[in-house]
C-alpha atoms as a PDB file:
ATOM      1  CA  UNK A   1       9.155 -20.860   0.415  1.00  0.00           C
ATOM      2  CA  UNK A   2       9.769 -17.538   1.414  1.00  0.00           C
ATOM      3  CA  UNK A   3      10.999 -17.478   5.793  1.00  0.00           C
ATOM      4  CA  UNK A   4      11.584 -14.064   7.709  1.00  0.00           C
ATOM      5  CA  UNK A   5      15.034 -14.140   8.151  1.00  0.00           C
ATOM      6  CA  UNK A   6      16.859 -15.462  11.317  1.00  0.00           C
ATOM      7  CA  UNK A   7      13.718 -18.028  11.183  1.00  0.00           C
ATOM      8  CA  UNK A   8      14.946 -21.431  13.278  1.00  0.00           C
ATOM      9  CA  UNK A   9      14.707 -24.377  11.071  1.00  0.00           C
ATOM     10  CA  UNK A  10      13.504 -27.155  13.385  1.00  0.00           C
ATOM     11  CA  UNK A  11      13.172 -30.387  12.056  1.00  0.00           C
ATOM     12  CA  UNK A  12      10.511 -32.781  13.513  1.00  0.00           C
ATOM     13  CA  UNK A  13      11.512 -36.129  12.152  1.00  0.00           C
ATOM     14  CA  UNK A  14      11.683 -39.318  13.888  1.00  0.00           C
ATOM     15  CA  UNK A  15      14.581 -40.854  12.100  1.00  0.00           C
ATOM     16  CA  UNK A  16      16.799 -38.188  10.314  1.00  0.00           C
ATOM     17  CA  UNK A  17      19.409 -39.092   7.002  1.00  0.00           C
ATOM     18  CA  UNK A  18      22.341 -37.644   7.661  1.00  0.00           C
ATOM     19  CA  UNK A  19      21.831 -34.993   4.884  1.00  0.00           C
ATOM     20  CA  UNK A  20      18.937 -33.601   6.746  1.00  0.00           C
ATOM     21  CA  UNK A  21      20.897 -32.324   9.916  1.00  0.00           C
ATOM     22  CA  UNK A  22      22.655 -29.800   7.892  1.00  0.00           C
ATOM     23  CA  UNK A  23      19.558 -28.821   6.757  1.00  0.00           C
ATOM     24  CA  UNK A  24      18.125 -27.698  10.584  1.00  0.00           C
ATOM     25  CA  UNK A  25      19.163 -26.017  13.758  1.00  0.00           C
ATOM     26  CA  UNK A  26      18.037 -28.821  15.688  1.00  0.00           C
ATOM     27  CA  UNK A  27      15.853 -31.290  15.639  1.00  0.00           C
ATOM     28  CA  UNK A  28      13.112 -32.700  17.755  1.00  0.00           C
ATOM     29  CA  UNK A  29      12.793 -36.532  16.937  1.00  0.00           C
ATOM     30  CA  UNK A  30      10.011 -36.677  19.876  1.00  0.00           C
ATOM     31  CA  UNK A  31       7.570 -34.035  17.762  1.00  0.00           C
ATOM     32  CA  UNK A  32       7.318 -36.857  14.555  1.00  0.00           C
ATOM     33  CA  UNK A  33       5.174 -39.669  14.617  1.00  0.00           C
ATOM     34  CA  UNK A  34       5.395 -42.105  16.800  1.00  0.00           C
ATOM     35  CA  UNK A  35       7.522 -44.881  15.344  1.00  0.00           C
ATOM     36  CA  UNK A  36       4.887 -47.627  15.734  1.00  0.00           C
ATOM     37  CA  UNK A  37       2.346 -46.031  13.983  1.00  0.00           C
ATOM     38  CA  UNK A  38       4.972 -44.398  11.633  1.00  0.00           C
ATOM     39  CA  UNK A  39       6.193 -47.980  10.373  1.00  0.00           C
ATOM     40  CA  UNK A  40       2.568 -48.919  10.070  1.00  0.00           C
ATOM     41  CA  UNK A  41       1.850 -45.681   7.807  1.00  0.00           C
ATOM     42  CA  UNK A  42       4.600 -46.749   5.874  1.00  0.00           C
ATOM     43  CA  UNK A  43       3.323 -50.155   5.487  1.00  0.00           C
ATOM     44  CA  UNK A  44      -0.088 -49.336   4.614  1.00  0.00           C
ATOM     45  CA  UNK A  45       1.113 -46.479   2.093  1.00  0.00           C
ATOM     46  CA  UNK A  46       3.430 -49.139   0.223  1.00  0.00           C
ATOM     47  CA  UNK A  47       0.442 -51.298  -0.242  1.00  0.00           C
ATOM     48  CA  UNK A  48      -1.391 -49.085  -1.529  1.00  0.00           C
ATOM     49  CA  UNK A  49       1.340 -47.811  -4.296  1.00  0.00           C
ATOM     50  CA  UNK A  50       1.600 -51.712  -5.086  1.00  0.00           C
ATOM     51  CA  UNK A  51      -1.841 -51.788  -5.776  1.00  0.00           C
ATOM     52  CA  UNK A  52      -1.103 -48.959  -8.443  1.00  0.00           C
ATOM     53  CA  UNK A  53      -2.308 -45.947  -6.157  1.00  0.00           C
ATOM     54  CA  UNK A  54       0.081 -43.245  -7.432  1.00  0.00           C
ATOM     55  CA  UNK A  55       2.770 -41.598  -4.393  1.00  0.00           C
ATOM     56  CA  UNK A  56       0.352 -38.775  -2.977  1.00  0.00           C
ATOM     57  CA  UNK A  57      -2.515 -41.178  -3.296  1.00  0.00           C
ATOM     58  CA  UNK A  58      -0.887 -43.714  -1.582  1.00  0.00           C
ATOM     59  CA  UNK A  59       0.086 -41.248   1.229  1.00  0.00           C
ATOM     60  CA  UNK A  60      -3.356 -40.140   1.681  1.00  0.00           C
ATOM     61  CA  UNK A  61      -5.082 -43.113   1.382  1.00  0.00           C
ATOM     62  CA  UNK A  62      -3.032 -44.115   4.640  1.00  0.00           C
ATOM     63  CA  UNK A  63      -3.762 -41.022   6.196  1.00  0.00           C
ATOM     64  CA  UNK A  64      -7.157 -41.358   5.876  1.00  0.00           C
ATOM     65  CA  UNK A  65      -7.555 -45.110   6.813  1.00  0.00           C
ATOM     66  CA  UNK A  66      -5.253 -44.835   9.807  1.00  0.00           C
ATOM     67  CA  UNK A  67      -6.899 -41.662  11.286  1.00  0.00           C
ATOM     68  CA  UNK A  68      -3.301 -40.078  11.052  1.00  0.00           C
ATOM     69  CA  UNK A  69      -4.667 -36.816  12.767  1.00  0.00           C
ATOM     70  CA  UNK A  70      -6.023 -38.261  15.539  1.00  0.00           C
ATOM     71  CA  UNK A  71      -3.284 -40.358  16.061  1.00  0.00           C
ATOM     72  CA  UNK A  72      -0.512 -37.251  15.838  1.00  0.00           C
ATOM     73  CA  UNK A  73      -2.451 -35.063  17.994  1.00  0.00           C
ATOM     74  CA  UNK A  74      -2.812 -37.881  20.874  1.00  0.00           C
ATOM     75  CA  UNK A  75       0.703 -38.201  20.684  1.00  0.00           C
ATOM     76  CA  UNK A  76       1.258 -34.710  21.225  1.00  0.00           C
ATOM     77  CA  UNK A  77      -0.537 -34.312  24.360  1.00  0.00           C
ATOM     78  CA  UNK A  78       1.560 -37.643  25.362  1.00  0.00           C
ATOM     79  CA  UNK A  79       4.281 -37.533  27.893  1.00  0.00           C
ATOM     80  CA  UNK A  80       6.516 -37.981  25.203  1.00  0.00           C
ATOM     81  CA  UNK A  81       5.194 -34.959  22.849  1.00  0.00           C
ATOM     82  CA  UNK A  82       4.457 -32.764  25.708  1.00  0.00           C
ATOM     83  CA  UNK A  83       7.819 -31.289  27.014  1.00  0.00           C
ATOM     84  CA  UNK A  84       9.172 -30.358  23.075  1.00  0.00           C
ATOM     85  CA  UNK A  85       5.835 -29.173  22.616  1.00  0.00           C
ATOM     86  CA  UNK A  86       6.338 -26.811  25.267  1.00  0.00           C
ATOM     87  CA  UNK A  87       9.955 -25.909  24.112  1.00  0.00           C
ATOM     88  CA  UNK A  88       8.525 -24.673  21.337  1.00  0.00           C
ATOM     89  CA  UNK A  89       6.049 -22.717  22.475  1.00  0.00           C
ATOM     90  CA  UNK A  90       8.516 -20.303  24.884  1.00  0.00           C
ATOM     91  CA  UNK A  91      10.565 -19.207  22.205  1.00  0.00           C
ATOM     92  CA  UNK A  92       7.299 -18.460  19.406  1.00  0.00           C
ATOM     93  CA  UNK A  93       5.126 -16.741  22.678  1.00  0.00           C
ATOM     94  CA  UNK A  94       8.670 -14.468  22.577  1.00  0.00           C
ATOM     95  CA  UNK A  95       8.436 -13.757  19.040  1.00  0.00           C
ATOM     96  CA  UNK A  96      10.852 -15.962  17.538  1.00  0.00           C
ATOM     97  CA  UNK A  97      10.222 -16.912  13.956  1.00  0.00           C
ATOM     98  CA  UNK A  98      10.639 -20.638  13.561  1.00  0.00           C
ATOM     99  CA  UNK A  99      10.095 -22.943  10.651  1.00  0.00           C
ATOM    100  CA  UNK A 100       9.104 -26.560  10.847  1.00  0.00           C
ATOM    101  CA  UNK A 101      11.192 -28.772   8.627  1.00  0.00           C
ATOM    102  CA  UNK A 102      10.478 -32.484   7.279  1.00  0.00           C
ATOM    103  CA  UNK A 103      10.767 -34.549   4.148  1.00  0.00           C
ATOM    104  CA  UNK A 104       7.024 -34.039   2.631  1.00  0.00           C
ATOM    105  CA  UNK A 105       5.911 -31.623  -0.029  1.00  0.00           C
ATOM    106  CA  UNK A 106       2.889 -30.277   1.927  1.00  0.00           C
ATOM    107  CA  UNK A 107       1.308 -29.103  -1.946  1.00  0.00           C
ATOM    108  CA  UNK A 108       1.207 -32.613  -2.813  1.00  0.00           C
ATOM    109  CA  UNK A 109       0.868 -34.779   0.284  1.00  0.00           C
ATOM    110  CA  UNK A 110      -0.552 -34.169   3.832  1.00  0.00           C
ATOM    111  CA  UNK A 111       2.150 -33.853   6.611  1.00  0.00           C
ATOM    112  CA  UNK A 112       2.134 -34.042  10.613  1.00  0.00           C
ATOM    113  CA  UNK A 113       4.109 -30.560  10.732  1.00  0.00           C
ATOM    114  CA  UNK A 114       0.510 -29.050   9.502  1.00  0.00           C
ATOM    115  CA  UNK A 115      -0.934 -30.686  12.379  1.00  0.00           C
ATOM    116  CA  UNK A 116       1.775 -29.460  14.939  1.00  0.00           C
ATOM    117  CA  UNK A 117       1.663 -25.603  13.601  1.00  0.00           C
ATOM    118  CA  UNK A 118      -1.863 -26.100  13.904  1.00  0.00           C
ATOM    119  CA  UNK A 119      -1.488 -27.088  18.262  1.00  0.00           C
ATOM    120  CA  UNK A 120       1.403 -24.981  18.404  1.00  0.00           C
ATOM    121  CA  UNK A 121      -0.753 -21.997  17.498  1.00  0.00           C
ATOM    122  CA  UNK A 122      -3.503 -23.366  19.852  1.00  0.00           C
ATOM    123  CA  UNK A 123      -1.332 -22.557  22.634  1.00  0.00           C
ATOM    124  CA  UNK A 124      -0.052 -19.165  22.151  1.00  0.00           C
END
């Protein structure tokens, strides 16, 4: 993927490995799924791959069933999504470049951060 140089690498994971930190400025645990609804994603993905869905099939299958949009964009009009929301807003409204970082391949699977970029540009 091709980022404008000087582009902050924010990661917006709930629950990092400790490889990923190197791989961000920062990150904003607060901007992932909740991690109620992110265990029961989880859950409901792994039954599906034991059924014999395949990985991205799996993942979407969940997405779908769970109404993971819905559910992200609640969140981030919660109080909890709300303030790193607007943290992130300042710095883009001021021209800063900044790209958001997770675990999924967004060609292959769906992923919150599409969500979030989507809000985020809502408020500029």
């Amino acid at each position: 993927m091709n980022l404008p140089e000087g582009a902050r690498h924010v990661g917006v994971i709930r629950s990092p490995t400790p490889w990923f930190h190197g791989a961000v400025d920062e990150n904003r645990p607060a901007l992932g799924p909740p991690s109620d609804f992110l265990e029961e994603f989880q859950s409901r993905e792994e039954s599906f791959k034991l059924d014999g869905m395949c990985e991205e099939g799996a993942q979407n299958a969940a997405w779908e069933e769970l109404d993971f949009e819905e559910t992200y964009r609640d969140h981030l009009t919660s109080d909890e999504g709300q303030a790193p929301m607007d943290d992130l807003v300042s710095p883009l409204q001021a021209g800063e470049d900044v790209a958001l970082v997770c675990y999924e391949n967004t060609d292959q699977k769906r992923c919150h951060r599409t969500i979030l970029r989507e809000e985020l540009e809502r408020r500029l």
